[in-house]
Protein backbone atom coordinates (compact mmCIF):
# COMPACT_ATOMS: atom_id res chain seq x y z
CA UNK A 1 0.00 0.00 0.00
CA UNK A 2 1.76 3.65 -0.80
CA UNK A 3 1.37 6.31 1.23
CA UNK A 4 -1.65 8.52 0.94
CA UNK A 5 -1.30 12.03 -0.87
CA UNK A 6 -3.43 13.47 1.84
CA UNK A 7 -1.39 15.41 3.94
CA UNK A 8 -3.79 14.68 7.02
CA UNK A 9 -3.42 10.66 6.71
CA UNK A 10 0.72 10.20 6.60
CA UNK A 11 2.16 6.90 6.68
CA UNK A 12 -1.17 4.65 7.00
CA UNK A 13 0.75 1.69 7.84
CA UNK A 14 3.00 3.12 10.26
CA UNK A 15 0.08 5.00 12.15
CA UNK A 16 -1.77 1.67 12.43
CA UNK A 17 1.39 -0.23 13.62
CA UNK A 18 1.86 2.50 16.62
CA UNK A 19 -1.94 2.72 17.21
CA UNK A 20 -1.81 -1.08 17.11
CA UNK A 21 1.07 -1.18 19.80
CA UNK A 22 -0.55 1.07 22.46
CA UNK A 23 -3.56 -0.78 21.73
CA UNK A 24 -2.23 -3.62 22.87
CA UNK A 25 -0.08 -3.25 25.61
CA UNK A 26 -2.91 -1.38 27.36
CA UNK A 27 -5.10 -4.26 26.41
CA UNK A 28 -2.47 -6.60 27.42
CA UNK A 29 -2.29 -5.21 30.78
CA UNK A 30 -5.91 -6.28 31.64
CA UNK A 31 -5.50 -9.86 31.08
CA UNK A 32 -1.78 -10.31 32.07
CA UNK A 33 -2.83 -8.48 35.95
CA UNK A 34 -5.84 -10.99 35.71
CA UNK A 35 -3.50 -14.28 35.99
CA UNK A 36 -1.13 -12.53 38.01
CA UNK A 37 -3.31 -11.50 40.81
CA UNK A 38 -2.88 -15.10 42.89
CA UNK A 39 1.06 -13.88 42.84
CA UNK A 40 0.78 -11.26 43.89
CA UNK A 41 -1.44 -12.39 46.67
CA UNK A 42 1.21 -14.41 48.13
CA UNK A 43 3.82 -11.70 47.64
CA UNK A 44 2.03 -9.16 49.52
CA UNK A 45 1.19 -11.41 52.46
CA UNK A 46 -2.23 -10.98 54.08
CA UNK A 47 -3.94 -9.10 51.14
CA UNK A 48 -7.01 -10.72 50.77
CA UNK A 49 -8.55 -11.05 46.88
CA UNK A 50 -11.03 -8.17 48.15
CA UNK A 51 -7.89 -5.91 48.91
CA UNK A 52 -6.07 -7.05 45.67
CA UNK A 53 -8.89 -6.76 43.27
CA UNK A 54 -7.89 -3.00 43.85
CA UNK A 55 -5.47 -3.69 41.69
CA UNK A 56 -8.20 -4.14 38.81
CA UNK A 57 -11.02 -2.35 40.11
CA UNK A 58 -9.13 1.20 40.92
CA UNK A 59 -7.35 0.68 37.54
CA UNK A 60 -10.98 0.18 35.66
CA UNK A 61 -12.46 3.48 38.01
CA UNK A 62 -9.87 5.90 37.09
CA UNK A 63 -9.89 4.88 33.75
CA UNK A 64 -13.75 4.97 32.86
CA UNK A 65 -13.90 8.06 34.86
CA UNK A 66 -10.71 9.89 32.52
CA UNK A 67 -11.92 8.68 29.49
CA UNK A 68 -14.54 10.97 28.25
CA UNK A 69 -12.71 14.23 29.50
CA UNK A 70 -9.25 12.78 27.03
CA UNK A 71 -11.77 12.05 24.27
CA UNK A 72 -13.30 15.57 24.68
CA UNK A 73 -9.43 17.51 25.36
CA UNK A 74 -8.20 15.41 22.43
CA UNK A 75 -10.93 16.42 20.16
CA UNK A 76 -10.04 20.49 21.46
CA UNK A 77 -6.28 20.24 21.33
CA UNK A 78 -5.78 17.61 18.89
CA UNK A 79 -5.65 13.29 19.12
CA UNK A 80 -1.45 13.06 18.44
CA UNK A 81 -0.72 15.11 21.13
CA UNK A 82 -2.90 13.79 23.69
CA UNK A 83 -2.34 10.46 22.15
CA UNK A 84 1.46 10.65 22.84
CA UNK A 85 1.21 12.20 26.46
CA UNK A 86 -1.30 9.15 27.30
CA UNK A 87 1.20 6.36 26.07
CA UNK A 88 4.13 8.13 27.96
CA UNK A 89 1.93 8.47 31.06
CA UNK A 90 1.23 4.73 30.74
CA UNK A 91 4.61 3.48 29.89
CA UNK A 92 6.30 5.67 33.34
CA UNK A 93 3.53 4.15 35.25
CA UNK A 94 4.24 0.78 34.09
CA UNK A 95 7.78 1.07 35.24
CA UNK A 96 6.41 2.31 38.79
CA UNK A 97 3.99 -0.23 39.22
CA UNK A 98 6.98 -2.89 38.87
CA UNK A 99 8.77 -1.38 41.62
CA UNK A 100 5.83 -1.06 44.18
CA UNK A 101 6.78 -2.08 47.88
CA UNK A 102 3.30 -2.65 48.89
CA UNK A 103 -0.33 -2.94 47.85
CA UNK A 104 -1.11 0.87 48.40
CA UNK A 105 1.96 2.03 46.13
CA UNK A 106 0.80 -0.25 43.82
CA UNK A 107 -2.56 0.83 43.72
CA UNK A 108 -1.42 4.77 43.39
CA UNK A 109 0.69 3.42 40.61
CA UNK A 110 -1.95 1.51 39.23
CA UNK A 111 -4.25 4.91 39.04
CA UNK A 112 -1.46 6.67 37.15
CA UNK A 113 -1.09 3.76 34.34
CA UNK A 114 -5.06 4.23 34.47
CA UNK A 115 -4.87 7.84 33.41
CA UNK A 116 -2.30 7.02 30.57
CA UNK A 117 -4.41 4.84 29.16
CA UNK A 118 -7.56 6.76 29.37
CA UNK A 119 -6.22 9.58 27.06
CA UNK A 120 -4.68 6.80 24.19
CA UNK A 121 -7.45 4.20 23.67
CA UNK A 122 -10.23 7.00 22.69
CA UNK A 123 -7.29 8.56 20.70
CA UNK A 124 -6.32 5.79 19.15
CA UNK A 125 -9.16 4.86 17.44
CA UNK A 126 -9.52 8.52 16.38
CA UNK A 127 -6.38 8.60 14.86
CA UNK A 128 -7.24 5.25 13.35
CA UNK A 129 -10.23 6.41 11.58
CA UNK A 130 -8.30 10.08 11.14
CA UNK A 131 -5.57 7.84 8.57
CA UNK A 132 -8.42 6.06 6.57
CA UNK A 133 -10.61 6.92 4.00
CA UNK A 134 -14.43 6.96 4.67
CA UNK A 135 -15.14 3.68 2.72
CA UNK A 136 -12.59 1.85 4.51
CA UNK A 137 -13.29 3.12 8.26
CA UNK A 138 -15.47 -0.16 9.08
CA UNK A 139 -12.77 -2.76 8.51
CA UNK A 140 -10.84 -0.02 10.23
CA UNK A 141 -12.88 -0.13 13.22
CA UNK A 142 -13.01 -4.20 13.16
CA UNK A 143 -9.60 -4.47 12.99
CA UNK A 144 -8.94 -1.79 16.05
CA UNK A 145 -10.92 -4.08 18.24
CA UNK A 146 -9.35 -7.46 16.89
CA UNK A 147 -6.30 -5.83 18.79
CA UNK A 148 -8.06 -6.89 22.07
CA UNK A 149 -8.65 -9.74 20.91
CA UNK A 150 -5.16 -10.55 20.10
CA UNK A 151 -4.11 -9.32 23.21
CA UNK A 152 -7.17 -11.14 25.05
CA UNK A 153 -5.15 -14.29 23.28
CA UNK A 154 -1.82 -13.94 24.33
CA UNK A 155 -2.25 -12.56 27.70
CA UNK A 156 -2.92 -15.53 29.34
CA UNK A 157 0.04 -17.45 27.97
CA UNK A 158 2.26 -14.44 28.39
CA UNK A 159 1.55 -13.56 32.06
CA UNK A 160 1.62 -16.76 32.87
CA UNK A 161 5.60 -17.27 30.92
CA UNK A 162 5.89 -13.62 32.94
CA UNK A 163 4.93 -14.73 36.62
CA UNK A 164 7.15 -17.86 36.75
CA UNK A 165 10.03 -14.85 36.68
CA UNK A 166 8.07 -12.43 38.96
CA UNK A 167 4.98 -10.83 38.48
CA UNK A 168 6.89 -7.51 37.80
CA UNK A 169 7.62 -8.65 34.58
CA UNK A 170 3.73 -8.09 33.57
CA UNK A 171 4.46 -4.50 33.75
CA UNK A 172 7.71 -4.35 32.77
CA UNK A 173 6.92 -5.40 29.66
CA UNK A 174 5.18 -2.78 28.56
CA UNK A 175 7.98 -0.15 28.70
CA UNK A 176 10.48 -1.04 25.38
CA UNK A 177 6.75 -1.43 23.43
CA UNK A 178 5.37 1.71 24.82
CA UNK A 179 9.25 3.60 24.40
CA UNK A 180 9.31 2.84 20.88
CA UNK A 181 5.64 3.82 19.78
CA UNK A 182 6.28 6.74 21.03
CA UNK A 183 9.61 7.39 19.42
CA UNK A 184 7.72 6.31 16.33
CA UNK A 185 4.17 8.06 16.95
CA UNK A 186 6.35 11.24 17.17
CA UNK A 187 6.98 11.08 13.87
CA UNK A 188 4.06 9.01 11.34
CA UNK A 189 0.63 9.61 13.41
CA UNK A 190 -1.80 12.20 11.49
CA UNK A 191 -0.81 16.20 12.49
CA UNK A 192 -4.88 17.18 12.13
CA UNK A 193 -5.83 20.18 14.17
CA UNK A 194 -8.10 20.18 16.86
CA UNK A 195 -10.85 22.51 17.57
CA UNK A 196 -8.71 25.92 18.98
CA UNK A 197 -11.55 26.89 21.56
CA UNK A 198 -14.05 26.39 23.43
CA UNK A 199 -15.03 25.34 27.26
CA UNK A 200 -12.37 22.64 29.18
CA UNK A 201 -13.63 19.42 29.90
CA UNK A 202 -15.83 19.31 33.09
CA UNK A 203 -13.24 17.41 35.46
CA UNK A 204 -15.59 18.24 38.76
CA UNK A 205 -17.45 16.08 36.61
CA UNK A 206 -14.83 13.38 36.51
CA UNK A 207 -14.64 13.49 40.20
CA UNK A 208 -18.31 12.82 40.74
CA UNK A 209 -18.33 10.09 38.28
CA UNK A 210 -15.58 8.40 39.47
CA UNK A 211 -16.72 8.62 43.19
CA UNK A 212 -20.17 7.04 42.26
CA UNK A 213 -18.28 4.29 40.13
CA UNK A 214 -16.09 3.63 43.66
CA UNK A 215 -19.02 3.83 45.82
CA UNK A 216 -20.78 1.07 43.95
CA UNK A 217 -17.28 -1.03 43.37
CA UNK A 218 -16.75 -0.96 47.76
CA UNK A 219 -20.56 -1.73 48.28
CA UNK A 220 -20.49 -4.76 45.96
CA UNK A 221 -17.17 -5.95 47.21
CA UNK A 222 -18.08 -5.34 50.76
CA UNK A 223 -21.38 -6.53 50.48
CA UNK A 224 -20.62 -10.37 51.79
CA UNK A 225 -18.11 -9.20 54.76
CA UNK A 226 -20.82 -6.08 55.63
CA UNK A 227 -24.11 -7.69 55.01
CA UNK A 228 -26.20 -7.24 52.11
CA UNK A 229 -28.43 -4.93 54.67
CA UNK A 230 -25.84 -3.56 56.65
CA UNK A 231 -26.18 0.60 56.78
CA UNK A 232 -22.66 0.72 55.30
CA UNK A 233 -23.30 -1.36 52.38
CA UNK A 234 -27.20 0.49 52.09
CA UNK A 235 -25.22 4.03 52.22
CA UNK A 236 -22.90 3.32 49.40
CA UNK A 237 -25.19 2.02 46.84
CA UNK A 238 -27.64 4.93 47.59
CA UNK A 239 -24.31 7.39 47.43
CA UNK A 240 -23.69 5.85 44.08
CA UNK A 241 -26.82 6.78 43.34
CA UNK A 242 -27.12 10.54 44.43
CA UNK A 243 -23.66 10.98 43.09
CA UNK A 244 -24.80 9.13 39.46
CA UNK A 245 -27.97 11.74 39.67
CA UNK A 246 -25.36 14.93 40.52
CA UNK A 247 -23.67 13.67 37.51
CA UNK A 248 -25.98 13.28 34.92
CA UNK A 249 -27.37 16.86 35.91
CA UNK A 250 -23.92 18.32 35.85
CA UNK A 251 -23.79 16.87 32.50
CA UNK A 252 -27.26 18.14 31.43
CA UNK A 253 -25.93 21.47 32.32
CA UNK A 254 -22.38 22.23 31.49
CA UNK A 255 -20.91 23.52 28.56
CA UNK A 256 -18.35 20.80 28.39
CA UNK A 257 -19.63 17.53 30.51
CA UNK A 258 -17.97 14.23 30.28
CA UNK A 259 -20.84 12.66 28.67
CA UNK A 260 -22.81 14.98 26.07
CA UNK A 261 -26.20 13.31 26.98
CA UNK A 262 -27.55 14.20 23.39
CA UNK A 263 -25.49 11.46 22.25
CA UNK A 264 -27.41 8.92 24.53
CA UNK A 265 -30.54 9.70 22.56
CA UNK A 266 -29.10 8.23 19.75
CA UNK A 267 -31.19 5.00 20.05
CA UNK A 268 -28.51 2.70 18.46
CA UNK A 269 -25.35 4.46 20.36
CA UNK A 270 -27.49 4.16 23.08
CA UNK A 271 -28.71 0.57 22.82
CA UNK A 272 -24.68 -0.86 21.93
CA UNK A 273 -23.22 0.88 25.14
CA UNK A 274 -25.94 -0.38 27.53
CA UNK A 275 -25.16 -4.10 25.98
CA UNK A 276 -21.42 -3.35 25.64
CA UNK A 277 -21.31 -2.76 30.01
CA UNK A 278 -23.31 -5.59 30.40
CA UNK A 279 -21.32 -7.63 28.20
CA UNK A 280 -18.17 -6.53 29.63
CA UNK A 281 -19.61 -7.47 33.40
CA UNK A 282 -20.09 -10.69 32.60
CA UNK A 283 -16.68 -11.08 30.30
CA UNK A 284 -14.61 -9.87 33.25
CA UNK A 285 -16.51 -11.98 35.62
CA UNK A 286 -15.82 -15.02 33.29
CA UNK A 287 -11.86 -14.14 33.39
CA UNK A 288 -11.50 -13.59 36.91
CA UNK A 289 -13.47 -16.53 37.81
CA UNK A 290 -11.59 -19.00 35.23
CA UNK A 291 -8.26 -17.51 36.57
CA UNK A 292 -9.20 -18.27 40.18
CA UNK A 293 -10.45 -21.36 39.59
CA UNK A 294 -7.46 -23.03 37.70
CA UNK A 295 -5.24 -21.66 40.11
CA UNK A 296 -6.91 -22.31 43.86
CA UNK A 297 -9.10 -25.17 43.07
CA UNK A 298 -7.12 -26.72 40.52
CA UNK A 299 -3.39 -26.01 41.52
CA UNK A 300 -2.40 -24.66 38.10
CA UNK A 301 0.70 -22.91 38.36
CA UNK A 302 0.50 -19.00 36.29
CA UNK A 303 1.98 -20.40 32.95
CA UNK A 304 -0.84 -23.30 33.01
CA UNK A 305 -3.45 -21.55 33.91
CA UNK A 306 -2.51 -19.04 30.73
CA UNK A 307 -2.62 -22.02 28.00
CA UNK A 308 -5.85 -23.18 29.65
CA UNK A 309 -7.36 -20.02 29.21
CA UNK A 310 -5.55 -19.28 25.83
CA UNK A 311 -7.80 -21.30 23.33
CA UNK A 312 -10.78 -18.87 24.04
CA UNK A 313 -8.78 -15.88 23.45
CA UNK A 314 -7.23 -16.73 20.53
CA UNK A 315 -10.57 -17.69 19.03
CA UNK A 316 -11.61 -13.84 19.15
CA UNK A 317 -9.38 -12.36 15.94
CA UNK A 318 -10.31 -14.67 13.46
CA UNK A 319 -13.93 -14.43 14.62
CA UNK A 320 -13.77 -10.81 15.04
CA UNK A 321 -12.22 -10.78 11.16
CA UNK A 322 -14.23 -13.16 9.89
CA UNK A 323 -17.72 -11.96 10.72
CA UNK A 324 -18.29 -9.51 8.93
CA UNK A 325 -20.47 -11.47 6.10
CA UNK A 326 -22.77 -12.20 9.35
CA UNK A 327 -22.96 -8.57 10.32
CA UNK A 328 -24.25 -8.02 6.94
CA UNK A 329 -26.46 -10.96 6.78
CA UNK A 330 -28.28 -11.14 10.35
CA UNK A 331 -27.47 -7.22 11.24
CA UNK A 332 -25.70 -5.98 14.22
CA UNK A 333 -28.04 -6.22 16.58
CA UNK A 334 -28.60 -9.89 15.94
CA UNK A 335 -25.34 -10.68 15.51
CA UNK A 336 -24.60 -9.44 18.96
CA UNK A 337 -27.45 -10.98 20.30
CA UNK A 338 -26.23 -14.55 18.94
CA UNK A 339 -22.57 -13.89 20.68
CA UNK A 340 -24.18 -13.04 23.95
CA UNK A 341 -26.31 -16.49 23.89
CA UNK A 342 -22.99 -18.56 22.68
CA UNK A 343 -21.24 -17.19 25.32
CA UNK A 344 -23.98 -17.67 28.38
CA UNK A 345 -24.16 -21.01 26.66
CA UNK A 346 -20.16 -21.37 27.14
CA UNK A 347 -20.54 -20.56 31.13
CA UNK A 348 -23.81 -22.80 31.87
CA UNK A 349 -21.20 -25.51 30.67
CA UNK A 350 -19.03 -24.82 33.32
CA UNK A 351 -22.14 -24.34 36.11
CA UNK A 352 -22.92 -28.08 35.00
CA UNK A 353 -20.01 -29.98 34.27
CA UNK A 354 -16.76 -28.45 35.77
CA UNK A 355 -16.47 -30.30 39.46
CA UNK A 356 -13.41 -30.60 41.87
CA UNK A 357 -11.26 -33.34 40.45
CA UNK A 358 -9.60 -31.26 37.25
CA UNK A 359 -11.13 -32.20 33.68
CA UNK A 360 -9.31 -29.63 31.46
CA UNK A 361 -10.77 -31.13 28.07
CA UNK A 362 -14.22 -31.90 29.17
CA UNK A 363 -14.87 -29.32 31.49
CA UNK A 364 -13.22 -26.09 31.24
CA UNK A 365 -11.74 -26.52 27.67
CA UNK A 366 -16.00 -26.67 25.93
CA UNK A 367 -17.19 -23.40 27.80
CA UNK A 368 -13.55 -21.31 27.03
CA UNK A 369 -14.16 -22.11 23.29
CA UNK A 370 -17.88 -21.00 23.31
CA UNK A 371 -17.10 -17.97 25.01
CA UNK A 372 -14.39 -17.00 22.85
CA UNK A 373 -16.71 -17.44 20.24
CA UNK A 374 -19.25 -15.45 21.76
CA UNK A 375 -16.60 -12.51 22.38
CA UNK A 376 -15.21 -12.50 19.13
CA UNK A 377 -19.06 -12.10 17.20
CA UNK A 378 -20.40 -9.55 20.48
CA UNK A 379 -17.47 -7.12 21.28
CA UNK A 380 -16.38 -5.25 17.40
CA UNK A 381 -20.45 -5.49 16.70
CA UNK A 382 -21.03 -3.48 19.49
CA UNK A 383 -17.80 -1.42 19.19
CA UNK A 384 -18.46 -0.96 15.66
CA UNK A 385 -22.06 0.14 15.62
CA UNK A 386 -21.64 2.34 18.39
CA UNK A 387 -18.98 4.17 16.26
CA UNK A 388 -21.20 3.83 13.34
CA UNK A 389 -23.69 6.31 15.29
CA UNK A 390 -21.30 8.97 15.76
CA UNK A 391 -20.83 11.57 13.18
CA UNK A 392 -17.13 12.24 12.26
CA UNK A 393 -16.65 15.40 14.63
CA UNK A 394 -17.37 13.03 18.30
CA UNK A 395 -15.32 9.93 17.17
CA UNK A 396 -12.72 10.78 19.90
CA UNK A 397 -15.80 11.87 22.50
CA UNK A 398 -18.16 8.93 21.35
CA UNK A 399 -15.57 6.04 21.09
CA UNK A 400 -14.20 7.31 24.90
CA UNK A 401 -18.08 7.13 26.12
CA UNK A 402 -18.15 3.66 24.77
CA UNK A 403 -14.92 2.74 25.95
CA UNK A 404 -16.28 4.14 29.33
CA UNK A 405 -19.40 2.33 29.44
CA UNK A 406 -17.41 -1.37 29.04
CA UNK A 407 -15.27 -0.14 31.78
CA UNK A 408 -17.73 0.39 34.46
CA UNK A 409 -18.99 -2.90 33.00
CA UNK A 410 -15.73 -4.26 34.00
CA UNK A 411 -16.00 -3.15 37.97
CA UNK A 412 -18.99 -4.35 38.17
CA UNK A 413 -18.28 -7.44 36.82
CA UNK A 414 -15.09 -7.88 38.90
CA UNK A 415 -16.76 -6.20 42.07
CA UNK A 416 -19.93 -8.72 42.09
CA UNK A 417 -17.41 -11.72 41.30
CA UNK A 418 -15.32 -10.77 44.22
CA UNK A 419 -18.27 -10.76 46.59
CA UNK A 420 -20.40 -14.10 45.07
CA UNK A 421 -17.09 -15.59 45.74
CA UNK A 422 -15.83 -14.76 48.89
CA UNK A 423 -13.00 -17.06 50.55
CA UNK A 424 -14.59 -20.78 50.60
CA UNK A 425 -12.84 -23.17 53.06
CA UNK A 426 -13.16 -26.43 51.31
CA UNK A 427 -13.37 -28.33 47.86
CA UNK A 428 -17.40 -28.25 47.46
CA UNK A 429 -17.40 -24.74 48.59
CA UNK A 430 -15.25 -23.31 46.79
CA UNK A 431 -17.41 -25.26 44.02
CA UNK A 432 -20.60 -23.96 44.77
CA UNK A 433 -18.98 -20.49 45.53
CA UNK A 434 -17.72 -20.54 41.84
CA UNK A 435 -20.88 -21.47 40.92
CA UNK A 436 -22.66 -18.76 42.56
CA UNK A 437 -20.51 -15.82 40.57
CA UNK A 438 -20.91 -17.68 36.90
CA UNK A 439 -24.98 -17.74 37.31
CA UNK A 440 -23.77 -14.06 37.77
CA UNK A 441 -22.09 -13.72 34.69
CA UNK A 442 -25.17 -15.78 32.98
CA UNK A 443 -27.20 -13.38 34.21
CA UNK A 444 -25.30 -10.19 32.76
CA UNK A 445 -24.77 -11.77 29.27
CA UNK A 446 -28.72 -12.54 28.93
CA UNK A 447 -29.42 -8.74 29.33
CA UNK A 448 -26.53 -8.13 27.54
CA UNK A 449 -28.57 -10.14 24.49
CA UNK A 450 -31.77 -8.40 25.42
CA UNK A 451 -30.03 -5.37 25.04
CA UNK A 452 -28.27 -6.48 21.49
CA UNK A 453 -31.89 -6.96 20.07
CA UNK A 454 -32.73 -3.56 21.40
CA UNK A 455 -29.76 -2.33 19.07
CA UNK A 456 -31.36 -4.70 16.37
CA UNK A 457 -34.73 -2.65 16.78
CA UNK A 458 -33.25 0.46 16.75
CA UNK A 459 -31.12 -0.09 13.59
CA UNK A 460 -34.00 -0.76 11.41
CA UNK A 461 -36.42 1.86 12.87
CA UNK A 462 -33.14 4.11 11.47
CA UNK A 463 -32.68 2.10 8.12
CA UNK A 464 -36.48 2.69 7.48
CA UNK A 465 -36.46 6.21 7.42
């Protein structure tokens, strides 16, 4: 392929490969912390898995919370240059994070690499679809989120080859990547200006959203140790709540708010980021719980519990590639709907036939490859027709909203699975503990496919008009 004439999409290839490389480390990260967090646990003696899912949870707050105000900034100042200062806040905080001395530094550290992160993914897709030409922007899109799918596929087996060193090495790793994308993003991504004026993004905003997003994460992992109708687990779900309200009427009002609500009346943007969160609840329930489960019930050590995971993963890119005949032969919003069935279908499996005594082929092996199916048709639908909503001018703004919505997915997800879990003392606990967090995660992907066939609706109401 030669290099476009247009001066505003430089080096296509090039962009891609740097887009494609802060993609997936931050990507990476998610599933390489996921099989690390046992590790870790016995490094930092005494943290229980409610302290340590910190580690994921504070990472996922700080990150849905930051993600809409770098969508909005980078659509002001201009995607390369928030792009860049994202990936460099990422890589630093990588490097810090493998140097933490206890739970709380890494934690902070964990916050910062949240905040890098949050101004490259929206950014990266915008400078995606900034480098390529209208016809080809939905293979464009489809291929952005086979990244996480690729990543999704080797992050199991690579945290687990990275924890049998030391489970420093799953942030370490991301410095040389994220050193040279930017060395190279410096010089090939897309130099288009961004909008000169106009208001700041609302950070007070931020702040309220990511307190109500914490609030509901502490209730939900507190909720077994508290009591379900204990006044402190009562008074943070209703401050979620009032702080959720606060928000959205912050946002109704303000000149610049973190999520334009205008955009939520789109019916189909609307209808894919409801089913994205709930999708994304019950995908991060399905890793934690698959992680946990291979490692305390089975005795997996890090690098086998990564190839046991793997063949779900992997199934994701060429699914995610390959569907795009189905997208245009059952429709999004069917399409979707089919992927959240498979992979409910791919968890009841495990409800019914995973027991005590390991059973890697019959057992776990069935339900990984039906939710990797699943993933691989539900995730780019949804990512994809939510961008297809958008028009040109919010793809930073409305592919940060959508990124948001997945995140709070995933601290809900990981927040409920925490608490449904618990710490069981015993084989045929720990069994029917497991059990109680995927019926959980069943749950979430069945309104995740109610939600898919809302898109479905809502797609043809617009293609009738």
């Amino acid at each position: 392929m030669t290099a476009p004439t247009d001066p505003a999409r430089p080096h296509r290839r090039a962009a891609f490969a740097v887009v494609a490389a802060a993609v997936f480390v931050s990507n990476l990260d998610l599933f390489i912390v996921n099989v690390a967090l046992p590790a870790m646990q016995r490094h930092f003696h005494g943290s229980s898995l409610a302290t340590l899912s910190w580690v994921l949870n504070g990472y996922a707050i700080v990150f849905a919370a930051l993600l809409v105000p770098a969508g909005r900034l980078a659509d002001r100042i201009g995607h390369r240059r928030v792009f860049l200062a994202g990936l460099a806040v990422f890589t630093t905080a990588s490097a810090l994070c493998a140097l933490a001395p206890a739970v709380g530094w890494l934690d902070a550290a964990r916050v910062v690499q949240a905040a890098g992160a949050a101004a490259l993914m929206p950014t990266s897709l915008a400078l995606l679809l900034d480098a390529t030409p209208p016809a080809e922007r939905p293979g464009a899109i489809r291929a952005w989120a086979s990244i996480g799918g690729i990543a999704a596929g080797l992050g199991p087996v690579l945290g687990g080859l990275l924890v049998e060193a030391d489970w420093r090495w799953v942030f370490i790793a991301n410095v040389p990547v994220g050193v040279a994308a930017i060395a190279l993003g410096a010089r090939v991504l897309p130099r288009l200006r961004g909008k000169e004026n106009g208001p700041l993004p609302d950070l007070f905003g931020a702040g309220l959203l990511t307190a109500a997003i914490a609030a509901l994460a502490v209730s939900l992992v507190k909720g077994d140790d508290w009591g379900w109708g204990s006044a402190r687990v009562l008074g943070g779900l209703l401050a979620a709540a009032l702080l959720s309200a606060w928000f959205l009427r912050r946002s109704a009002r303000h000149r610049a708010p973190i999520v334009e609500l205008p955009l939520l009346r789109v019916p189909s943007f609307a209808a894919a980021n409801t089913a994205a969160l709930l999708f994304t609840a019950a995908f991060a329930g399905m890793l934690l719980t698959s992680v946990l489960w291979c490692q305390q019930a089975w005795g997996y050590s890090a690098l086998r519990t990564g190839l046991a995971i793997a063949p779900g993963p992997l199934l994701v890119p060429p699914v995610a590639l390959g569907s795009a005949a189905l997208v245009r032969r059952l429709g999004p919003g069917r399409l979707a709907a089919l992927g959240t069935l498979l992979f409910a279908a791919g968890i009841g499996w495990w409800t019914t036939a995973i027991a005590v005594p390991p059973g890697y082929a019959t057992e776990l092996l069935p339900g990984m490859l039906l939710t990797g199916l699943g993933v691989g048709l539900t995730l780019p639908t949804l990512i994809g027709s939510a961008a297809a909503a958008l028009p040109p001018t919010r793809f930073a703004t409305g592919s940060a909203i959508t990124t948001m919505a997945r995140q709070v997915g995933a601290v809900v997800g990981v927040a409920l699975t925490v608490s449904l879990i618990g710490t069981p003392h015993g084989p045929q606990a720990a069994l029917d503990a497991f059990r109680r967090g995927w019926t959980a995660v069943i749950a979430a992907a069945l309104l995740a496919s109610a939600a898919s066939l809302v898109l479905a609706a809502a797609q043809r109401r617009a293609a009738a008009r």
